[in-house]
C-alpha atoms as a PDB file:
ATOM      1  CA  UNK A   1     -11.025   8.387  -0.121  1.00  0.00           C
ATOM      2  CA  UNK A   2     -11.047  11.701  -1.987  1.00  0.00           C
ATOM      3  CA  UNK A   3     -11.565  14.499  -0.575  1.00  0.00           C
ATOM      4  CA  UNK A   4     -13.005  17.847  -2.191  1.00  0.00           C
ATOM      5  CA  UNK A   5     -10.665  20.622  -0.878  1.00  0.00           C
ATOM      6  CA  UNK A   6     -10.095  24.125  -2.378  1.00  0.00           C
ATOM      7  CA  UNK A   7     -11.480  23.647  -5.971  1.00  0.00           C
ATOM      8  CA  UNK A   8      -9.490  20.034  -6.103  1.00  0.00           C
ATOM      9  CA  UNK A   9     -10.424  16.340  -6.109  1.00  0.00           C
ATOM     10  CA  UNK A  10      -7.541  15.358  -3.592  1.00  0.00           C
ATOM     11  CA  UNK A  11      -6.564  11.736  -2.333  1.00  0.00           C
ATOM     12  CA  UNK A  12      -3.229  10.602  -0.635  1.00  0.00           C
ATOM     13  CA  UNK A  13      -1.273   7.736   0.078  1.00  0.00           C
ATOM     14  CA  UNK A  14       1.172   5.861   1.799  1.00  0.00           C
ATOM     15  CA  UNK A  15       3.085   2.591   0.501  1.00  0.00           C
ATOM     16  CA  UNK A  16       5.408   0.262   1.705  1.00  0.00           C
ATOM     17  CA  UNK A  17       8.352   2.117  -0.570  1.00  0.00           C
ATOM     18  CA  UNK A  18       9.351   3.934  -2.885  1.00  0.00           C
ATOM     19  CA  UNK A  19       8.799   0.938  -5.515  1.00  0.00           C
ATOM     20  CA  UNK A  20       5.384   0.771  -4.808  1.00  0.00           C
ATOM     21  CA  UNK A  21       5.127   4.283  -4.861  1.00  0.00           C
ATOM     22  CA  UNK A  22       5.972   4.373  -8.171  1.00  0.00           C
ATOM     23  CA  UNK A  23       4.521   1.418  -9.687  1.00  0.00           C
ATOM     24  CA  UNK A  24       1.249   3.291  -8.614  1.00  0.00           C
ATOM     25  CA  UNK A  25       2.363   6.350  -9.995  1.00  0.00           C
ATOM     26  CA  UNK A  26       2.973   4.240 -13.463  1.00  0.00           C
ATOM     27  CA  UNK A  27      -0.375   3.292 -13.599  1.00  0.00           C
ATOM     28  CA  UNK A  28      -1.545   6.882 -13.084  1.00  0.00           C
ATOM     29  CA  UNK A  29       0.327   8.147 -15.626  1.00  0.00           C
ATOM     30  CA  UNK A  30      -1.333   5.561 -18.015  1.00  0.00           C
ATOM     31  CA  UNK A  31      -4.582   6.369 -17.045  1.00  0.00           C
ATOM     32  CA  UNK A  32      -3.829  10.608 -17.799  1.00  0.00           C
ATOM     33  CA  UNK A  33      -3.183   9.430 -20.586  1.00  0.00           C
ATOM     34  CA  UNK A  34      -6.324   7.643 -21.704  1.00  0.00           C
ATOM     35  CA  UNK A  35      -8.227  10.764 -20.027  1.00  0.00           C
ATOM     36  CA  UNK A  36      -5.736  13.439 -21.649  1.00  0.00           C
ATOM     37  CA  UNK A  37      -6.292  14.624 -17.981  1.00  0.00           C
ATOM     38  CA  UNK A  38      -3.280  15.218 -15.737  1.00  0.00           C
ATOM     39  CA  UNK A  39      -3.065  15.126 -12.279  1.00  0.00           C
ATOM     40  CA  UNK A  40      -0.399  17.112 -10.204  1.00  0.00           C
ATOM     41  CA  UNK A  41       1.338  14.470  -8.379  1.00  0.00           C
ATOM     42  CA  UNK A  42       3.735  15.010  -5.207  1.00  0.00           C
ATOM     43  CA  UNK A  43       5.939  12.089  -4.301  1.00  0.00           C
ATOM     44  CA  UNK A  44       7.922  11.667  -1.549  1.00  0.00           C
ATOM     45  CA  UNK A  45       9.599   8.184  -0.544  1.00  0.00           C
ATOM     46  CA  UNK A  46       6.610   6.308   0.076  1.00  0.00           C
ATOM     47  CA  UNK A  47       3.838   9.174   0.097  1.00  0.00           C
ATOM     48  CA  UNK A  48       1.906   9.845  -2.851  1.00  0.00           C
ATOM     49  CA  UNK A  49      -0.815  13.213  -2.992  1.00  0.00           C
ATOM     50  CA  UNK A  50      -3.069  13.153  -6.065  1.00  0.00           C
ATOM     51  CA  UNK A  51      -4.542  16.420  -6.831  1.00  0.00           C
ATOM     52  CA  UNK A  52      -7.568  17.043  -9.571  1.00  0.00           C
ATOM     53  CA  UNK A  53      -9.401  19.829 -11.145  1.00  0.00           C
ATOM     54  CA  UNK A  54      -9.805  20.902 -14.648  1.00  0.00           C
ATOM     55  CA  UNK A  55      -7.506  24.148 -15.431  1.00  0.00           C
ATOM     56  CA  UNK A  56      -9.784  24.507 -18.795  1.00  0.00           C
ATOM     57  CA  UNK A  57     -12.671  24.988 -16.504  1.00  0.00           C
ATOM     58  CA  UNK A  58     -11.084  28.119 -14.355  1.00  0.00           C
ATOM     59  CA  UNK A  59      -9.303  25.590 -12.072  1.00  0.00           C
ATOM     60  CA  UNK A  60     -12.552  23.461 -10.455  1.00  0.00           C
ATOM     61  CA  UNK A  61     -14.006  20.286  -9.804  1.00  0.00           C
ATOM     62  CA  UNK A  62     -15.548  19.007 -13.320  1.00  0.00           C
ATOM     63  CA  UNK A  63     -16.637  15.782 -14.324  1.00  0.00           C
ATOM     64  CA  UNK A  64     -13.710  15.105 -15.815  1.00  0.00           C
ATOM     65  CA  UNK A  65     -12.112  15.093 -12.838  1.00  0.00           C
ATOM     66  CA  UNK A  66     -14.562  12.989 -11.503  1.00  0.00           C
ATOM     67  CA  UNK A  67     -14.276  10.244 -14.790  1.00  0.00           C
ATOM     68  CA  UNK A  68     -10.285   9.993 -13.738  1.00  0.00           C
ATOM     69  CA  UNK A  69     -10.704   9.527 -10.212  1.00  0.00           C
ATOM     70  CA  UNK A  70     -13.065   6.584 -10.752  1.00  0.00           C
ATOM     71  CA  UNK A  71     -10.488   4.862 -12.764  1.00  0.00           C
ATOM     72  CA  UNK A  72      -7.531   5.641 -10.748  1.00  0.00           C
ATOM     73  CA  UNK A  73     -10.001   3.985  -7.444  1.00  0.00           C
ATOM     74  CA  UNK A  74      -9.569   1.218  -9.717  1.00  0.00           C
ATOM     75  CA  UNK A  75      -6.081   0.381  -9.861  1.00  0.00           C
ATOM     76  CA  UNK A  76      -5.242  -2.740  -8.008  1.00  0.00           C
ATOM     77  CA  UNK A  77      -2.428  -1.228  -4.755  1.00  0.00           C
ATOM     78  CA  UNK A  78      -1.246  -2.437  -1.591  1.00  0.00           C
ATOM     79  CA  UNK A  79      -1.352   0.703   0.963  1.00  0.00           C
ATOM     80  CA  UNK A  80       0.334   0.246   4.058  1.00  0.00           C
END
């Protein structure tokens, strides 16, 4: 679930590995993309944090934001 937390759309979450991690991350990095929107990603092993907000806007929650967390809800993952 995302969370709104100091001017950021955050989400986090845990895999079986690293693999999985990144295959997640792959799909991401797609969607970005598509949005020209870039999350700042931490990765760690297993763990993966998903931050959001729009720098263009003064560093907030905008719908834009909002658009790419839809889609990324929508990949298709296996959380442990």
């Amino acid at each position: 679930m995302w969370k709104e937390q100091d001017d950021k759309l955050v989400r986090e979450y845990h895999f079986q590995n690293f693999v999985d991690a990144f295959s997640f991350l792959s799909h991401v990095a797609e969607l970005a993309e598509i949005h020209a929107h870039h999350p700042t990603i931490v990765n760690t092993y297993s763990y993966v944090r998903l931050e959001l907000n729009t720098h263009d806007a003064g560093g907030v929650v905008t719908e834009k934001d909002r658009s790419l967390a839809v889609d990324i809800d929508k990949i298709n993952i296996t959380e442990r």
